[in-house]
C-alpha atoms as a PDB file:
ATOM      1  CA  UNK A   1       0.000   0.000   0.000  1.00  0.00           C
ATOM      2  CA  UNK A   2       3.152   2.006   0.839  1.00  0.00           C
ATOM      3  CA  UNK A   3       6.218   3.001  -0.007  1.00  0.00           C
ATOM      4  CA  UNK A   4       9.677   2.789   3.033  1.00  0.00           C
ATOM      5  CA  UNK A   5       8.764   6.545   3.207  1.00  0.00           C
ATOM      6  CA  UNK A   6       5.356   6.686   3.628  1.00  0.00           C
ATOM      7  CA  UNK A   7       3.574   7.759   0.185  1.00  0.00           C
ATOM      8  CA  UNK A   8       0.943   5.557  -1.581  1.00  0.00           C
ATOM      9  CA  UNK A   9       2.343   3.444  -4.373  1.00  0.00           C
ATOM     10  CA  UNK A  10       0.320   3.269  -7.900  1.00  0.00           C
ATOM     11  CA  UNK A  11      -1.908   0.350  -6.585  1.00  0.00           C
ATOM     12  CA  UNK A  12      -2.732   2.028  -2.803  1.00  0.00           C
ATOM     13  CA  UNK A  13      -3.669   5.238  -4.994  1.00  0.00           C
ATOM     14  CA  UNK A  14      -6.246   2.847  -7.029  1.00  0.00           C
ATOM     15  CA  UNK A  15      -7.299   1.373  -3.312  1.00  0.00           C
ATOM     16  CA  UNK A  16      -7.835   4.761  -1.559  1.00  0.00           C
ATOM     17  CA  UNK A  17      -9.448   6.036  -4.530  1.00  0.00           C
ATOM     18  CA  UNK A  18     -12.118   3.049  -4.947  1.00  0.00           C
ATOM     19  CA  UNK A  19     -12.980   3.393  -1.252  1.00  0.00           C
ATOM     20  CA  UNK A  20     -13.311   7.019  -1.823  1.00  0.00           C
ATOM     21  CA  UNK A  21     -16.350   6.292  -4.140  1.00  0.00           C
ATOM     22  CA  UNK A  22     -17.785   3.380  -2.410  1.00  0.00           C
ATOM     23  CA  UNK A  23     -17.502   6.079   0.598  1.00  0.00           C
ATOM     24  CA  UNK A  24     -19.281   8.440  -1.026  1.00  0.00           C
ATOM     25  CA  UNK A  25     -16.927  11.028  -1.120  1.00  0.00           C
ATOM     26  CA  UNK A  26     -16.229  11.171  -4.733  1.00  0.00           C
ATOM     27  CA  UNK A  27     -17.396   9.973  -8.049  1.00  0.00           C
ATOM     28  CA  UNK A  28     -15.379   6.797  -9.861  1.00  0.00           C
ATOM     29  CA  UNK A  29     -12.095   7.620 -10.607  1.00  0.00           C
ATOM     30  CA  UNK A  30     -11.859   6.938 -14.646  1.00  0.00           C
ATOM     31  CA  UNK A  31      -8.598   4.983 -15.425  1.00  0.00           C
ATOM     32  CA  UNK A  32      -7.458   3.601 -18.856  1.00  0.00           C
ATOM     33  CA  UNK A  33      -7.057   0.166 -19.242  1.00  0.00           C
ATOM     34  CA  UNK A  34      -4.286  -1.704 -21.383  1.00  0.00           C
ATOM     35  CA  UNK A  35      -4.321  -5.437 -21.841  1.00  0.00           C
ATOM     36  CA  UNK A  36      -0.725  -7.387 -22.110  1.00  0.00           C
ATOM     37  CA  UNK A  37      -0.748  -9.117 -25.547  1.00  0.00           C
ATOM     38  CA  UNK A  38       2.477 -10.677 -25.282  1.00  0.00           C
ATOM     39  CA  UNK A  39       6.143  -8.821 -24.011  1.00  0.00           C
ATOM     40  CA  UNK A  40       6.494  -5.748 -25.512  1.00  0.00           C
ATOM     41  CA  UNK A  41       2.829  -5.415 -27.138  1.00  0.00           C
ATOM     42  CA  UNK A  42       0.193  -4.060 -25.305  1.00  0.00           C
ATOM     43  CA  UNK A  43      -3.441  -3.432 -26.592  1.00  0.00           C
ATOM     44  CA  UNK A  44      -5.271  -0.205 -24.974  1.00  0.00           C
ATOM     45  CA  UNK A  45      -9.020  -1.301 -23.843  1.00  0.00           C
ATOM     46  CA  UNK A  46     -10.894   1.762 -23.133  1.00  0.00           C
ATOM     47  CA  UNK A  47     -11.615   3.638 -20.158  1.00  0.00           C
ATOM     48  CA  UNK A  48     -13.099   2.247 -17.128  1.00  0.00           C
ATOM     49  CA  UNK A  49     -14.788   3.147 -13.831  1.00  0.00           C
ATOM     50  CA  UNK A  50     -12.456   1.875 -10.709  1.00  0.00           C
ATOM     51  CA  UNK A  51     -15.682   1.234  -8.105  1.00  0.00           C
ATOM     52  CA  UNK A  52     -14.114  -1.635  -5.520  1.00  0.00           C
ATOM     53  CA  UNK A  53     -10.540  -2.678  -4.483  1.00  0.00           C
ATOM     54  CA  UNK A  54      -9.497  -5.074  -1.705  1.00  0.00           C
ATOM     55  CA  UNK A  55      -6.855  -7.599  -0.802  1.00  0.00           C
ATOM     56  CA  UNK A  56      -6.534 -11.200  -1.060  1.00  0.00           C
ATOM     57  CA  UNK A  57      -3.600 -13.669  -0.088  1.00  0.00           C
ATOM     58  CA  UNK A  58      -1.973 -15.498  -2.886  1.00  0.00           C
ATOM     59  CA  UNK A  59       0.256 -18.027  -1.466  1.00  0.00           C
ATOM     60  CA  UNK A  60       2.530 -16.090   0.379  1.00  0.00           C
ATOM     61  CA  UNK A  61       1.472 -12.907  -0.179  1.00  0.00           C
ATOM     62  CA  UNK A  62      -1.076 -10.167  -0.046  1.00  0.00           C
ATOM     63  CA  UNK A  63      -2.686  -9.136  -3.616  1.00  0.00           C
ATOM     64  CA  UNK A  64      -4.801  -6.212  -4.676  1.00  0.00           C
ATOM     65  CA  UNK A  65      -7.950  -6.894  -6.326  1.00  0.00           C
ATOM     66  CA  UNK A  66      -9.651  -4.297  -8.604  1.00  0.00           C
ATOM     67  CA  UNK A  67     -12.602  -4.131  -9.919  1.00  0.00           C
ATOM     68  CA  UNK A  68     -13.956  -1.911 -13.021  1.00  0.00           C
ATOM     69  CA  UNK A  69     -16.221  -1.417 -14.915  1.00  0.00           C
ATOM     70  CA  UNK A  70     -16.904  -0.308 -18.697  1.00  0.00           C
ATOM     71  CA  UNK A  71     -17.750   2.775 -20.097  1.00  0.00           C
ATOM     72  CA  UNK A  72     -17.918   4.615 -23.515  1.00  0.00           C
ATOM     73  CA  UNK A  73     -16.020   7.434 -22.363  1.00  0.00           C
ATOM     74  CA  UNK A  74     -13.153   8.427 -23.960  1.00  0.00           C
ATOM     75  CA  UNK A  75     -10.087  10.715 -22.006  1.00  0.00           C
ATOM     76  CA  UNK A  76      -7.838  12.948 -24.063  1.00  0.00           C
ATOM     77  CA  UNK A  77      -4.613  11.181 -24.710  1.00  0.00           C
ATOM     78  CA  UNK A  78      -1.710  13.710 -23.887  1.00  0.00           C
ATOM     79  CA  UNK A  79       1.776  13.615 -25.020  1.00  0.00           C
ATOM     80  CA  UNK A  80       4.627  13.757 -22.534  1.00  0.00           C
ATOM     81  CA  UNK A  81       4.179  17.682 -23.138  1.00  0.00           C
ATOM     82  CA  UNK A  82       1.020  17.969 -22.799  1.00  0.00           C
ATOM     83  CA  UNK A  83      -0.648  18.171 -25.980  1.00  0.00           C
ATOM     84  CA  UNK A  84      -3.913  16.530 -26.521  1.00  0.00           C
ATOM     85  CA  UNK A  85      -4.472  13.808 -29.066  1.00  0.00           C
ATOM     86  CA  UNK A  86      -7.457  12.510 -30.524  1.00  0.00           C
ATOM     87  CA  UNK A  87      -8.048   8.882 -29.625  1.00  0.00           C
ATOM     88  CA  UNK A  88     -11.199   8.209 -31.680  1.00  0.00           C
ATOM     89  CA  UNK A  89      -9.290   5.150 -34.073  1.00  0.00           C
ATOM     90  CA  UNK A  90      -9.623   2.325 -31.019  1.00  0.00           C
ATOM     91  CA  UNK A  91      -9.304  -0.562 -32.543  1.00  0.00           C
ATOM     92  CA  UNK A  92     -11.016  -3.617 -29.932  1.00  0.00           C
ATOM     93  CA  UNK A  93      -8.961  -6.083 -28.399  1.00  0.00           C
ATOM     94  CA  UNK A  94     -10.767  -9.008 -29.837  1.00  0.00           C
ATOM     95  CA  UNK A  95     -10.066  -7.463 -33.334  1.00  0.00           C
ATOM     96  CA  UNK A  96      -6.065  -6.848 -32.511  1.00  0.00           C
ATOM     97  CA  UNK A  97      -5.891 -10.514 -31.137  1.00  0.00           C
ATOM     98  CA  UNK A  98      -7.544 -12.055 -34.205  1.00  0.00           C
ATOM     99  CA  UNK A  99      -5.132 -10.324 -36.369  1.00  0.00           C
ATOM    100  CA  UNK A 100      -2.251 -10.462 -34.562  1.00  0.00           C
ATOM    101  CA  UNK A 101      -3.083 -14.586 -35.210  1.00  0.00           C
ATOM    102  CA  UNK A 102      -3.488 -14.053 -38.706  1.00  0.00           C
ATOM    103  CA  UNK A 103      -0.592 -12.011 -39.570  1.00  0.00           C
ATOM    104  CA  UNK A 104       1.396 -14.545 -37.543  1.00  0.00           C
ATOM    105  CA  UNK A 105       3.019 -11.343 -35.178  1.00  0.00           C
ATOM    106  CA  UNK A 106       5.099  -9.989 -38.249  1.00  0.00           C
ATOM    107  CA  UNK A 107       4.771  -7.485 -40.851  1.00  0.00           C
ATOM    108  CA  UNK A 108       2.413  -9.121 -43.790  1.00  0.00           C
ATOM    109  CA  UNK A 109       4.742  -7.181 -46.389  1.00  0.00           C
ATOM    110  CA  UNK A 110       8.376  -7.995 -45.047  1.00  0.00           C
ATOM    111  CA  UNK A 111       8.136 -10.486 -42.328  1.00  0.00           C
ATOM    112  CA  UNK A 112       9.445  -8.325 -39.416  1.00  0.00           C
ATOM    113  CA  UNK A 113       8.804  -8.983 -35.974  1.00  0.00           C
ATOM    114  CA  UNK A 114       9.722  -5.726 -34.237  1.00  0.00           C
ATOM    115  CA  UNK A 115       8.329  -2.334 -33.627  1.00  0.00           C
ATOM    116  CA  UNK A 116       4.561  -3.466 -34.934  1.00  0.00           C
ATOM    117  CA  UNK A 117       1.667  -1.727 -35.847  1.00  0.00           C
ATOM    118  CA  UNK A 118      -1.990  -2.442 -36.441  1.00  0.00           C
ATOM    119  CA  UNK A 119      -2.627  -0.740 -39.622  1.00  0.00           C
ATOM    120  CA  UNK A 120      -6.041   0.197 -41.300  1.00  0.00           C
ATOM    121  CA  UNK A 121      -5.767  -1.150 -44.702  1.00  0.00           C
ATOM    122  CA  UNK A 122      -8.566   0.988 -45.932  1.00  0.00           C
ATOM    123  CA  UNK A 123      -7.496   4.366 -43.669  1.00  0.00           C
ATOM    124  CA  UNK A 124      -9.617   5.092 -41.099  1.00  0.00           C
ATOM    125  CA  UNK A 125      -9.313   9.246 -42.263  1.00  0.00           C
ATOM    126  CA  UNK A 126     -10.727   7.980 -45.822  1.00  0.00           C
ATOM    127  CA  UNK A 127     -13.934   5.792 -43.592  1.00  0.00           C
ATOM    128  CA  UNK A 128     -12.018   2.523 -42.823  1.00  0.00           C
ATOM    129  CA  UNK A 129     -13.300   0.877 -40.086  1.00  0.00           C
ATOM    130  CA  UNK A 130     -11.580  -0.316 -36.948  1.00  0.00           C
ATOM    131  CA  UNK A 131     -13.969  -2.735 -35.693  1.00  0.00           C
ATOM    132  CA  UNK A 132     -13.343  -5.573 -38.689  1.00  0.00           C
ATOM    133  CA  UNK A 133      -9.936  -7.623 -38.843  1.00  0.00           C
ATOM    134  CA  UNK A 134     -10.395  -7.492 -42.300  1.00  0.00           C
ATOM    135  CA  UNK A 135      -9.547  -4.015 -42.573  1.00  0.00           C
ATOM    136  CA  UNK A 136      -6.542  -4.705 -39.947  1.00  0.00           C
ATOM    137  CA  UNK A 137      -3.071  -5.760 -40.650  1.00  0.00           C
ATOM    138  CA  UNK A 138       0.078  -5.679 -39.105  1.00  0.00           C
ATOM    139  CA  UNK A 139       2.778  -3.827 -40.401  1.00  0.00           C
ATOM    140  CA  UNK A 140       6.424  -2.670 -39.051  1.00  0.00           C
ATOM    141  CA  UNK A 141       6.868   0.685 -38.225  1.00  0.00           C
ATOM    142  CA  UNK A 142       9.002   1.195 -41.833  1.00  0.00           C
ATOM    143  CA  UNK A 143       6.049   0.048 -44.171  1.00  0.00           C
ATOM    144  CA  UNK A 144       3.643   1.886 -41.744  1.00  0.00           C
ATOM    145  CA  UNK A 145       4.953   4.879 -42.107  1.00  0.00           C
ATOM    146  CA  UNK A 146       6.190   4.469 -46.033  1.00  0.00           C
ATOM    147  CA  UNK A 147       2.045   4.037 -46.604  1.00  0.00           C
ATOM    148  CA  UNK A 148       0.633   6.584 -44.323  1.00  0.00           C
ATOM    149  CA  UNK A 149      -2.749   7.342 -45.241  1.00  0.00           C
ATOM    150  CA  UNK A 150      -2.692   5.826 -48.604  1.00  0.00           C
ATOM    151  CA  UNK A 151      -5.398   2.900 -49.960  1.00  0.00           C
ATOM    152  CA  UNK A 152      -3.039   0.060 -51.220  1.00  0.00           C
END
């Protein structure tokens, strides 16, 4: 829950917060979620409402449980700077996953395995969609970029 000096570490801010609204003293805190794909690749799921924590032993030790729940919200995304991006081009989870099988986890043009990206073939400024695989592919970062928002 704490640090050696005293202050709340990530997961007793989540705790305190949760109890906050289940308190009444304050609404749900809104957190983004990200789901582990495999090392290194990590899918963003939405925002969520954090309503409930507590702790549990696991074996040996004490665990915090969490739990969330959905919303169609969306936050700003900032930069480390500050600036505000658009994050309207979610593409789901269960979309990513189904073409990250398909593609096999490497580029469909060159075969790479590094620095992926889910690209819209059709691009989503020109009306693709996000929520079909069949408009999703995986591409490194060099034939992502080389494309940008052309239709190949």
């Amino acid at each position: 829950m704490r640090t050696p000096s005293g202050t709340l570490t990530p997961n007793g801010k989540f705790y305190e917060a949760a109890h906050a609204f289940k308190s009444g003293k304050h609404q749900p805190a809104l957190v983004r979620v990200y789901e582990k794909i495999k090392d290194g690749i990590w899918t963003y799921n939405g925002v969520f409402r954090l309503v409930d924590a507590w702790e549990e032993e696991a074996g040996n030790r004490r665990v915090f449980k969490f739990r969330l729940e959905m919303t169609d919200l969306e936050l700003p995304a900032t930069t480390p700077g500050g600036l505000e991006l658009e994050h309207n081009r979610m593409i789901p989870t269960t979309v990513k996953l189904e073409v990250y099988k398909r593609d096999k986890g490497q580029c469909v043009l060159c075969g790479s395995k590094d620095n992926l990206h889910f690209d819209h073939d059709y691009p989503y400024s020109k009306g693709g969609t996000s929520l079909s695989a069949e408009n999703i592919r995986l591409l490194c970062v060099r034939h992502n970029l080389q494309k940008g928002a052309k239709i190949q």
